[in-house]
Protein backbone atom coordinates (compact mmCIF):
# COMPACT_ATOMS: atom_id res chain seq x y z
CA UNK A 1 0.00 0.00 0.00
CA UNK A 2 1.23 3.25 -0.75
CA UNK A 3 2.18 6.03 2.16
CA UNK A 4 -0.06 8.68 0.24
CA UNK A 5 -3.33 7.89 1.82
CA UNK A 6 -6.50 9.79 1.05
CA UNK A 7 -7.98 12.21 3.72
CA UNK A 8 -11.34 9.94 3.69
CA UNK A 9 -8.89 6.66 4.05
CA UNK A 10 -7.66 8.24 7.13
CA UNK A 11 -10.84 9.84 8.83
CA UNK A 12 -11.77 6.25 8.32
CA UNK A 13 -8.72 4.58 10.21
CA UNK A 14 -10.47 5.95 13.88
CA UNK A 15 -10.51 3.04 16.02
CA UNK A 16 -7.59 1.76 17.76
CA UNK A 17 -6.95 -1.46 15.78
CA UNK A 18 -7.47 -0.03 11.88
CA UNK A 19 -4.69 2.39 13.33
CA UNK A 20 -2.68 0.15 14.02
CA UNK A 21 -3.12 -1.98 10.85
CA UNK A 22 -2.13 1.46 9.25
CA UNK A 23 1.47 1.34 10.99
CA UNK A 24 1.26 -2.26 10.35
CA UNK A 25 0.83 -1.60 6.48
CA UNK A 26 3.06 1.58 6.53
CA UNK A 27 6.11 0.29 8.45
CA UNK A 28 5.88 3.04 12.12
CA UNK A 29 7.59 5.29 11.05
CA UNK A 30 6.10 6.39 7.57
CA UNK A 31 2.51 5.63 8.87
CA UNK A 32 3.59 8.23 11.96
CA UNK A 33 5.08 10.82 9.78
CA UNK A 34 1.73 10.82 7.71
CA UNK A 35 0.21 10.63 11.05
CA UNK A 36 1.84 13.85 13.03
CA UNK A 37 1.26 16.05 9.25
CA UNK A 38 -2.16 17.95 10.59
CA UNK A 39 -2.26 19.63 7.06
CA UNK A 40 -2.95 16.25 5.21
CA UNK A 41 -5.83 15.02 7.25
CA UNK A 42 -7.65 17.72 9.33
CA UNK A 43 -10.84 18.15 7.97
CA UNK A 44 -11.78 22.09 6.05
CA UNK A 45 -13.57 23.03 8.70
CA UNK A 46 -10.37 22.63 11.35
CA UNK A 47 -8.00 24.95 8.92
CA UNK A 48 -6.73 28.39 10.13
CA UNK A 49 -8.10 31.35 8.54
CA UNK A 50 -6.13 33.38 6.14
CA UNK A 51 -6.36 36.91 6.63
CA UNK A 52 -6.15 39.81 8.86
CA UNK A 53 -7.67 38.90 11.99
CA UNK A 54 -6.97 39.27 15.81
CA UNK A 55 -8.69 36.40 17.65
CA UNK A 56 -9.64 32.84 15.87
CA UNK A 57 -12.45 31.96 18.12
CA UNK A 58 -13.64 28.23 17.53
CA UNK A 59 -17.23 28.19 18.89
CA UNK A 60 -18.17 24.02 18.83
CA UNK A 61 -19.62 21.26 20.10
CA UNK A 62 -18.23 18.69 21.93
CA UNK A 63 -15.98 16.34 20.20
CA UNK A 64 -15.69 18.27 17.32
CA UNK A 65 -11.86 18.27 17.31
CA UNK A 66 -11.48 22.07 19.50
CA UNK A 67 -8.34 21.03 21.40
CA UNK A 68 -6.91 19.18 18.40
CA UNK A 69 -7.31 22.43 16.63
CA UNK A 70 -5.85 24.72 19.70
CA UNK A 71 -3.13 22.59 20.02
CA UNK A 72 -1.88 22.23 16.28
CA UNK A 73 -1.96 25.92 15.64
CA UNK A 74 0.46 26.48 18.64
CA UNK A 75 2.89 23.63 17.72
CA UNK A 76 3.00 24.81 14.31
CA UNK A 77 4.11 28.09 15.21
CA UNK A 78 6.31 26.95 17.94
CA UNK A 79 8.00 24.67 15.66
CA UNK A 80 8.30 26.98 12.72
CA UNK A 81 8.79 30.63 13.86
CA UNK A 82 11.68 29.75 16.45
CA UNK A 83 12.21 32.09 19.72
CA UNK A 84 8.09 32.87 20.64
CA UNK A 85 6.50 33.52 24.08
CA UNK A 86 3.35 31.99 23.90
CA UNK A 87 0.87 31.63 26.58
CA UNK A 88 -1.73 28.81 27.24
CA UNK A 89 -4.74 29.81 29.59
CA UNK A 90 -7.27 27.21 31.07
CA UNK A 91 -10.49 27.99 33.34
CA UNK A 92 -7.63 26.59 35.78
CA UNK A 93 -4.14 25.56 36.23
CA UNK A 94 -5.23 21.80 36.83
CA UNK A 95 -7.08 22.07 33.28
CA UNK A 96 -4.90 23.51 31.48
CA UNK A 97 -2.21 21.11 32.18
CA UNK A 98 -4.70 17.80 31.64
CA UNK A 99 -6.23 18.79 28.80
CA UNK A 100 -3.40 21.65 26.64
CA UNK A 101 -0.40 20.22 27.79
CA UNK A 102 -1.04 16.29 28.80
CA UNK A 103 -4.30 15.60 27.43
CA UNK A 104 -4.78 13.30 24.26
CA UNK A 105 -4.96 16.09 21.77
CA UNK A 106 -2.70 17.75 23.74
CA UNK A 107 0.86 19.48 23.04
CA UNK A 108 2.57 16.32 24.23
CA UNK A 109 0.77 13.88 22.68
CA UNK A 110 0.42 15.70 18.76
CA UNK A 111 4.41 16.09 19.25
CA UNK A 112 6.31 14.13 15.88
CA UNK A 113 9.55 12.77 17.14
CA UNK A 114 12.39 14.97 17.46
CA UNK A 115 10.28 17.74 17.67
CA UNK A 116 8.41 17.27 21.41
CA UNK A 117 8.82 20.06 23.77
CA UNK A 118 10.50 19.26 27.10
CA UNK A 119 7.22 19.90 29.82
CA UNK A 120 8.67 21.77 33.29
CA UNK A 121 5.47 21.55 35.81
CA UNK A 122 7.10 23.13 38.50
CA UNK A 123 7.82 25.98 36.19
CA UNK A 124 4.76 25.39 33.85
CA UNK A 125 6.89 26.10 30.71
CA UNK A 126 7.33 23.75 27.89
CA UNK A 127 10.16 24.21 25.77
CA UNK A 128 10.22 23.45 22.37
CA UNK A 129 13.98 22.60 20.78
CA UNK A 130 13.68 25.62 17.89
CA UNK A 131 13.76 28.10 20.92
CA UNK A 132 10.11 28.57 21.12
CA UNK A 133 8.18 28.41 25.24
CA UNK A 134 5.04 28.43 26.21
CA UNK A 135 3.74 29.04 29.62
CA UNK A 136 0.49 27.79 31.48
CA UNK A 137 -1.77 30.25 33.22
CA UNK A 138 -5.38 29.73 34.89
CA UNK A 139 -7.83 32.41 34.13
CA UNK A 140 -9.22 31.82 37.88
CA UNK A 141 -5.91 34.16 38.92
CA UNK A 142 -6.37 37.02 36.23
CA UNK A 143 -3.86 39.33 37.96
CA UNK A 144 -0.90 36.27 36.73
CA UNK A 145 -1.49 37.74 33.15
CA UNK A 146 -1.19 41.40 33.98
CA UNK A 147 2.56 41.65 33.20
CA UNK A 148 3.57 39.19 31.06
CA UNK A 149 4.05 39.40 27.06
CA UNK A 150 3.39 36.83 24.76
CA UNK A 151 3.76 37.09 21.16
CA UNK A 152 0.55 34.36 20.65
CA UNK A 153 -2.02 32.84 23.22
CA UNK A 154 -4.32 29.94 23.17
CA UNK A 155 -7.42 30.08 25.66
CA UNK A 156 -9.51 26.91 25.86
CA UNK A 157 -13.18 26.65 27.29
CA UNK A 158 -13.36 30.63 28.05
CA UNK A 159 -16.87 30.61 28.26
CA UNK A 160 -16.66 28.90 31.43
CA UNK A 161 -13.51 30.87 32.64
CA UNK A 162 -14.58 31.88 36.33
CA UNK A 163 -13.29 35.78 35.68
CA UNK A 164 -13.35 35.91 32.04
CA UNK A 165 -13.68 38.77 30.80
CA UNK A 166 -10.54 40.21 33.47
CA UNK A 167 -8.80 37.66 32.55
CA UNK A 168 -9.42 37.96 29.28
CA UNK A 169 -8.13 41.19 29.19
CA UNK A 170 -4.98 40.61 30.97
CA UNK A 171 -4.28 38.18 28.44
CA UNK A 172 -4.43 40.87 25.57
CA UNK A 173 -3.09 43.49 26.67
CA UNK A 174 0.68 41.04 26.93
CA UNK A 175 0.15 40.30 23.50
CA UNK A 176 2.51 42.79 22.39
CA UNK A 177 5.42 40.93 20.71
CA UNK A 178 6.06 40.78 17.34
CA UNK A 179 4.40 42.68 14.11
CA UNK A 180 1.07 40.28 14.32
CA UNK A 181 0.16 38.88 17.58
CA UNK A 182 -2.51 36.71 17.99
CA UNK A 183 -4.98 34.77 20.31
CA UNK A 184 -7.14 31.61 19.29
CA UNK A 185 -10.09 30.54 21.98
CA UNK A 186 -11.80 27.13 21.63
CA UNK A 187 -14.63 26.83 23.92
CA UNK A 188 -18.25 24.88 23.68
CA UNK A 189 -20.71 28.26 23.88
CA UNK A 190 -21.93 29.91 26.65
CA UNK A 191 -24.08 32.90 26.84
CA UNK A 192 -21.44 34.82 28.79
CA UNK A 193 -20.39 38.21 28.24
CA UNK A 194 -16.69 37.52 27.19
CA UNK A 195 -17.94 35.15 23.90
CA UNK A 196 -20.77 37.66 23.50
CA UNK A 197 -17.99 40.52 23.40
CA UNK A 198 -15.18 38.28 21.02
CA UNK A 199 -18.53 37.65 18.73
CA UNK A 200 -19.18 41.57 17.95
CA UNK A 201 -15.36 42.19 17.21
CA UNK A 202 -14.85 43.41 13.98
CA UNK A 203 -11.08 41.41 13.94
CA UNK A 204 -12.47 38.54 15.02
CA UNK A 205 -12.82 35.02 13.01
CA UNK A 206 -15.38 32.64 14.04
CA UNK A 207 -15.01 28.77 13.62
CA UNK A 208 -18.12 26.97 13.95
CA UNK A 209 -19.16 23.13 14.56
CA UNK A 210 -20.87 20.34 15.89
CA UNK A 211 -20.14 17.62 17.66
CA UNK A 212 -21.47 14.92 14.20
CA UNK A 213 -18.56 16.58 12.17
CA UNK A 214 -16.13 14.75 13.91
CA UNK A 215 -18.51 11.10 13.86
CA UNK A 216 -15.50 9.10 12.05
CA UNK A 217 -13.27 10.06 15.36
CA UNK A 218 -15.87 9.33 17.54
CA UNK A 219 -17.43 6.46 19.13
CA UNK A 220 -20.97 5.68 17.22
CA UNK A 221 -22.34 4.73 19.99
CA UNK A 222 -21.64 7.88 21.81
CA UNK A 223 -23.02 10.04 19.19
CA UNK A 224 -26.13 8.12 18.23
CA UNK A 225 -26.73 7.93 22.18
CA UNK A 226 -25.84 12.27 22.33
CA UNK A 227 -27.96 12.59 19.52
CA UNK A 228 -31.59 10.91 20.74
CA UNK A 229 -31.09 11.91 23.93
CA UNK A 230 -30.28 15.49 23.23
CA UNK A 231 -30.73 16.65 20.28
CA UNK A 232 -33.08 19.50 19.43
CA UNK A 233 -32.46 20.34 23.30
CA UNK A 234 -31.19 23.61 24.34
CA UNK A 235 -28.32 21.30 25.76
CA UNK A 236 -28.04 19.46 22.64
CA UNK A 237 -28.22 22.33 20.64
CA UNK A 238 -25.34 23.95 23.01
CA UNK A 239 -22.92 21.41 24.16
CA UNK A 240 -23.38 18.93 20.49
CA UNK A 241 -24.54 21.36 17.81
CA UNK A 242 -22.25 24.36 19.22
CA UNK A 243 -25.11 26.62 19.46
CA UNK A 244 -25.01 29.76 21.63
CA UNK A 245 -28.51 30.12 22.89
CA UNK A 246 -29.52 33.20 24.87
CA UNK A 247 -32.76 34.47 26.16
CA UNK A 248 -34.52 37.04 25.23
CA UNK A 249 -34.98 39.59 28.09
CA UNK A 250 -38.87 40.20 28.79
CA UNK A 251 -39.69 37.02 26.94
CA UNK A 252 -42.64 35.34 27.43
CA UNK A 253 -40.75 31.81 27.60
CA UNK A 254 -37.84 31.10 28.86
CA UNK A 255 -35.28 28.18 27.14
CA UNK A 256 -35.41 27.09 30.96
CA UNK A 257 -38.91 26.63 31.52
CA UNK A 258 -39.02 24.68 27.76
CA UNK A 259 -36.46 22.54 28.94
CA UNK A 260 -38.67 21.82 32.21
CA UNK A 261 -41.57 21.56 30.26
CA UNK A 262 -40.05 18.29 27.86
CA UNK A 263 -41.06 14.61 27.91
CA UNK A 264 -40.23 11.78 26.31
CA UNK A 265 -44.36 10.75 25.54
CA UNK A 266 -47.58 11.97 26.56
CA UNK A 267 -50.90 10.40 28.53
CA UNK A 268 -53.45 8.56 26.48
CA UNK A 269 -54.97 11.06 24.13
CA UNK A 270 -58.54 12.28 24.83
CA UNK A 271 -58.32 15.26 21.68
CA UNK A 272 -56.12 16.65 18.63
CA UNK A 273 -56.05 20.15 16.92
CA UNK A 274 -53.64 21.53 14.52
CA UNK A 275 -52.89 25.14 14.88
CA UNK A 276 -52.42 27.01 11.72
CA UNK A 277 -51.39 30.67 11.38
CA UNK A 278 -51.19 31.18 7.44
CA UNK A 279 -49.36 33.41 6.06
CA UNK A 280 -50.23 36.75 4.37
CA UNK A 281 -48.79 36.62 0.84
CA UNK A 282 -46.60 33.81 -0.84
CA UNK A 283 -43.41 33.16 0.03
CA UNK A 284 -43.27 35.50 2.73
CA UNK A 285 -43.37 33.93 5.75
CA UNK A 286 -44.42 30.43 6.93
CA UNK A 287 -47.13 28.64 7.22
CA UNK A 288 -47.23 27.81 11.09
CA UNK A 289 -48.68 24.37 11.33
CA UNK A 290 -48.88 22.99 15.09
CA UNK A 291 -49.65 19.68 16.46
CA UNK A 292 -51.10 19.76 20.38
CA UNK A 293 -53.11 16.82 21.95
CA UNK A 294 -54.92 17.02 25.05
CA UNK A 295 -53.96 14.26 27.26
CA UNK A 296 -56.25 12.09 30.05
CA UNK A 297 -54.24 13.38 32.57
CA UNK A 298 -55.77 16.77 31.70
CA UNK A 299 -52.07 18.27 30.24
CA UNK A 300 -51.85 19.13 26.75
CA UNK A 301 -49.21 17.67 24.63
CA UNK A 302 -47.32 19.51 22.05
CA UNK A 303 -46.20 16.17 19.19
CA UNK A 304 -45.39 18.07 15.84
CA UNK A 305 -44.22 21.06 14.50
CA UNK A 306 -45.15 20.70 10.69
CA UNK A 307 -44.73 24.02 9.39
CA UNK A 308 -43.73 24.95 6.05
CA UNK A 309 -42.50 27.85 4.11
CA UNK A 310 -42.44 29.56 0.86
CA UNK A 311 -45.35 27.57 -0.86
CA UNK A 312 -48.37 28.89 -1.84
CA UNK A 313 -51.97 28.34 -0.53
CA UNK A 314 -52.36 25.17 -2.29
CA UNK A 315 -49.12 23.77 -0.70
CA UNK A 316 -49.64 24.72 2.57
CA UNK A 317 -52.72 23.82 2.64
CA UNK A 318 -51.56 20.69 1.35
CA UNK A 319 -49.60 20.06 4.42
CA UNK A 320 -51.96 21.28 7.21
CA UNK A 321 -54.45 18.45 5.10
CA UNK A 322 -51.20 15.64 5.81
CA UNK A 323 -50.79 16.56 9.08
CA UNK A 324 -54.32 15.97 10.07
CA UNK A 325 -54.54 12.59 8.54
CA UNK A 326 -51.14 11.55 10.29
CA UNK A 327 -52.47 12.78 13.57
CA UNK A 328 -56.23 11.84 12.66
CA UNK A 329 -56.88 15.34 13.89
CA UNK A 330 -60.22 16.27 15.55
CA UNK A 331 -59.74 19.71 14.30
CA UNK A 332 -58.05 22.33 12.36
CA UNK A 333 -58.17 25.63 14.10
CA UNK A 334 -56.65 28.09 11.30
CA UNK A 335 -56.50 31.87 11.33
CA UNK A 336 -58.61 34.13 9.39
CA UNK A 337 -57.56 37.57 9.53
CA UNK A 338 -55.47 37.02 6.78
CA UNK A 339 -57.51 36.14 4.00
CA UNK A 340 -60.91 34.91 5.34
CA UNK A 341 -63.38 32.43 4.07
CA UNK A 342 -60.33 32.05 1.42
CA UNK A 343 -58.76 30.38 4.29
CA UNK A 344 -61.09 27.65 4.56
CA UNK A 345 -61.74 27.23 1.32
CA UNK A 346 -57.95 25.94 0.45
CA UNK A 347 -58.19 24.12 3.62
CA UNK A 348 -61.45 22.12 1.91
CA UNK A 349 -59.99 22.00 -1.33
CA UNK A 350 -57.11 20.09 0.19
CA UNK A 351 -59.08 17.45 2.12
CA UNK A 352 -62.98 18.04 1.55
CA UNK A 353 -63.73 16.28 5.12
CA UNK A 354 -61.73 18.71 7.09
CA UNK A 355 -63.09 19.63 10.04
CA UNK A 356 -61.74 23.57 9.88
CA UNK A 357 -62.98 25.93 12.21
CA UNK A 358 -61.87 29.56 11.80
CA UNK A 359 -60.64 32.27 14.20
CA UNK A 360 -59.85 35.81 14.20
CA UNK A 361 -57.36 37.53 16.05
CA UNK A 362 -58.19 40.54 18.49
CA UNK A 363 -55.21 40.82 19.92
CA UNK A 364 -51.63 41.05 19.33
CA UNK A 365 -49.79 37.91 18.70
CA UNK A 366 -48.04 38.48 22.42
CA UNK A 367 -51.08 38.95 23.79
CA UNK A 368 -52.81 36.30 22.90
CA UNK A 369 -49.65 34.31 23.61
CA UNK A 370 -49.72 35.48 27.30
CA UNK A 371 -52.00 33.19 28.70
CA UNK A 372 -50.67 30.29 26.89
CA UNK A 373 -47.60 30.82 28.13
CA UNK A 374 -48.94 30.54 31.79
CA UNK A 375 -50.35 27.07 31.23
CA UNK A 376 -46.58 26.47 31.10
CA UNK A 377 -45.59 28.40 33.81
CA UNK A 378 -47.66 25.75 36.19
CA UNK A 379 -46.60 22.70 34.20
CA UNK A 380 -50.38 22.12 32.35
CA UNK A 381 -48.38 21.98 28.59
CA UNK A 382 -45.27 19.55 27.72
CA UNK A 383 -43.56 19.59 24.60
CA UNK A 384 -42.74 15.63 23.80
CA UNK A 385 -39.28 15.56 22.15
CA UNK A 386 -38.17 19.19 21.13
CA UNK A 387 -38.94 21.48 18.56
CA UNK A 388 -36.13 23.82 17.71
CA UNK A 389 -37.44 26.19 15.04
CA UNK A 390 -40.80 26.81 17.19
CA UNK A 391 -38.84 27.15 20.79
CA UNK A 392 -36.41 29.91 19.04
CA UNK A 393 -40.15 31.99 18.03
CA UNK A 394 -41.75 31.42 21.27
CA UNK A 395 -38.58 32.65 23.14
CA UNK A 396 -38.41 35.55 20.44
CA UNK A 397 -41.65 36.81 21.91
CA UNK A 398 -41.90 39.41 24.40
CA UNK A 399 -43.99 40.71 26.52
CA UNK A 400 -45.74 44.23 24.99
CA UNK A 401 -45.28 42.71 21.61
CA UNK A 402 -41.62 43.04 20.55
CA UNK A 403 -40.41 39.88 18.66
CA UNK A 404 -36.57 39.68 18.75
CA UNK A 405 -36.47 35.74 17.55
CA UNK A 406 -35.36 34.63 13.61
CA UNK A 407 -37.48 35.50 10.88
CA UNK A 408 -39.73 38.54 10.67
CA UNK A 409 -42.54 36.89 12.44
CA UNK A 410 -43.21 33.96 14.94
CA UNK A 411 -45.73 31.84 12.64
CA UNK A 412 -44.49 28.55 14.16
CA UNK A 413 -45.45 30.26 17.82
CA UNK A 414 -48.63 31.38 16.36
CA UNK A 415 -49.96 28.56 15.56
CA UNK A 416 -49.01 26.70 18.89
CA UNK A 417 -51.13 29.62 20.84
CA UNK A 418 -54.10 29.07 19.04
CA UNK A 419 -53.87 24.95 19.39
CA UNK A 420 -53.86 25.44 22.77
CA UNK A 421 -55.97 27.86 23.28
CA UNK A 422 -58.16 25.56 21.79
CA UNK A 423 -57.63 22.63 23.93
CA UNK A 424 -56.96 24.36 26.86
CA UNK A 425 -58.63 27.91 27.08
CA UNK A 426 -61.28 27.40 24.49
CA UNK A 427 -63.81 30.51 25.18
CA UNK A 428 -62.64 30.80 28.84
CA UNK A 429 -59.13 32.20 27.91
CA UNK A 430 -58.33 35.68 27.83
CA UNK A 431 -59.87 37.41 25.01
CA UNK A 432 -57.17 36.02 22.36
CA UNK A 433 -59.58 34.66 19.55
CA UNK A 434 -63.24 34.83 18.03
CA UNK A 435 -64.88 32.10 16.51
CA UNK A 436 -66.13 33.02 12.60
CA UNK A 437 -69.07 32.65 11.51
């Protein structure tokens, strides 16, 4: 076998054994050469951007390869730009020596022979043989950072550094050496003012992931387990998918109370409705389309977000008429301020035994959400599995009416309000909808 594998023959050579059938092949030392050469088998998304730039921050999941990627961009420049102060920050001293400088995708470990750097705990220095020395700091003692200068510095997991953004600036304010210095940051995101702050830099670079990038590297196992238990999760989304979720101040839901809100099935069903909220021209917004079932446990059950976007009446009527045969809904409830008895009629032409029944809105989409929103607030709604796309609206939707969530309005939210109105408020709810005609 020749020494010039493929990048895909390598990604595939993960487990323990089909390396070692690769040194086998190889003979050690080619197979280890090929091995140690980052540029031939990271994948694109792990390469360092060209350009002018100030801080590479690498916002990803877990898994995804961060520390790989933290610690290959400091040994290349240690090993290739001789004398450099370089400094290597961790949430603490204790991490930053397990996982930088000892860990498996650490500075020891991606070290090709003749080129490892000779690790000093007691002084916290390594010391690689070009000249080049890097020191360990712990961003829990911000004040260590204050005088010395570094010409590059990797920080890893600063969203959960304990004084970030102090420490933080410590850091950058050393980095003073040479004509370009630079920082890189590799964290999983939090919604924490220092990766808030890096984010709205003009000079800085952002490197996104998730954890599935990385599935040839990874256990299967591991991310087929990650993936049913949390995906679609604000945890899954945040720790996996490398999502930085926030919440909207004034919102009417929080990503907390979702999270407490989530089951893995509902009670026997006693009723069905499908929420629809359809939209006012074509192609403009979506179609919300919302599944809710009231349970016999008297808690109603949110099974299906369904929405669709950018068809036109026909198509979404098309799937609000699939969704209630899937669901053998008992009824359609479907907004008519937008279009009327048109409304219905596209609804009908879709599936002729429909059983639609129209509403109007008299409120604002916030209020009419508020008293929704309280059936959550003392546990009488559950969401069973998670709905990403419709949890981003309803958090997007504040109280007073401002809507600060993706898209220019919360359809998907929309149509879950007036579902469970339905089930749940019907005419005793808060003035939020009239029956028409």
């Amino acid at each position: 076998m020749s020494a010039a594998l493929s990048a895909a023959e390598l990604l595939a050579m993960s487990p323990k054994e089909e390396r070692d059938a690769l040194i086998r092949r190889l003979g050690e030392q080619a197979a280890r050469a090929y091995l140690a050469d980052w540029r031939k088998w990271r994948r694109p998304g792990q390469t360092t951007p060209e350009g002018e730039w100030r801080t590479w921050l690498v916002m990803a999941g877990r898994g995804f390869g961060k520390t790989r990627m933290g610690a290959e961009w400091v040994r290349a420049l240690a090993e290739r730009r001789g004398r450099l102060r370089i400094a290597l920050v961790g949430a603490t001293l204790a991490e930053a020596r397990a996982v930088m400088v000892e860990g498996e995708s650490g500075l020891l470990a991606i070290a090709p022979a003749g080129q490892r750097p000779d690790w000093e705990p007691s002084l916290r220095r390594l010391r690689w043989p070009g000249g080049a020395t890097a020191y360990l700091y712990s961003a829990a003692e911000p004040d260590t950072l204050r005088g010395p200068q570094h010409h590059f510095a990797w920080g890893d997991e600063i969203a959960k550094w304990p004084q970030g953004q102090a420490a933080w600036d410590n850091l950058t304010m050393g980095l003073r050496l040479g004509s370009q210095p630079r920082a890189m940051a590799t964290t999983t995101p939090r919604p924490v003012p220092l990766l808030r702050a890096l984010m709205a830099r003009g000079d800085t670079v952002i490197t996104r992931g998730r954890t599935a990038d990385n599935r040839a590297h990874l256990a299967a196992d591991f991310v087929r387990s990650m993936t049913q238990t949390h995906g679609g999760t604000r945890l899954g989304r945040q720790e996996l998918d490398g999502e930085l979720i926030e919440d909207v101040e004034g919102a009417l839901w929080s990503r907390g109370l979702i999270e407490r809100c989530r089951v893995r099935a509902m009670a026997e069903r006693r009723r069905l409705v499908i929420g629809v909220d359809p939209p006012a021209g074509i192609g403009a917004d979506a179609c919300g389309i919302v599944v809710a079932a009231l349970g016999a446990d008297g808690r109603a059950y949110v099974i299906e977000d369904a929405s669709v976007a950018g068809l036109g009446p026909e198509g979404w009527a098309r799937a609000v008429a699939s969704a209630a045969r899937r669901h053998e809904a008992d009824r359609v409830i479907a907004e008519a301020n937008n279009g009327g008895a048109m409304v219905e009629s596209v609804l009908r032409a879709a599936e002729a035994a429909l059983p639609v029944t129209l509403v109007h809105a008299s409120q604002g989409k916030a209020a009419r959400a508020e008293p929704v929103a309280a059936l959550y607030e003392t546990g009488r709604v559950a969401h069973v599995g998670a709905f990403p796309a419709l949890e981003d609206e309803m958090c997007g939707l504040a109280i007073g009416g401002d809507y600060r969530g993706p898209g220019r309005s919360p359809d998907r939210a929309d149509a879950l309000v007036w579902a469970l109105t339905a089930l749940m408020l019907g005419r005793r709810g808060e003035p939020a909808m009239r029956l028409v005609g």
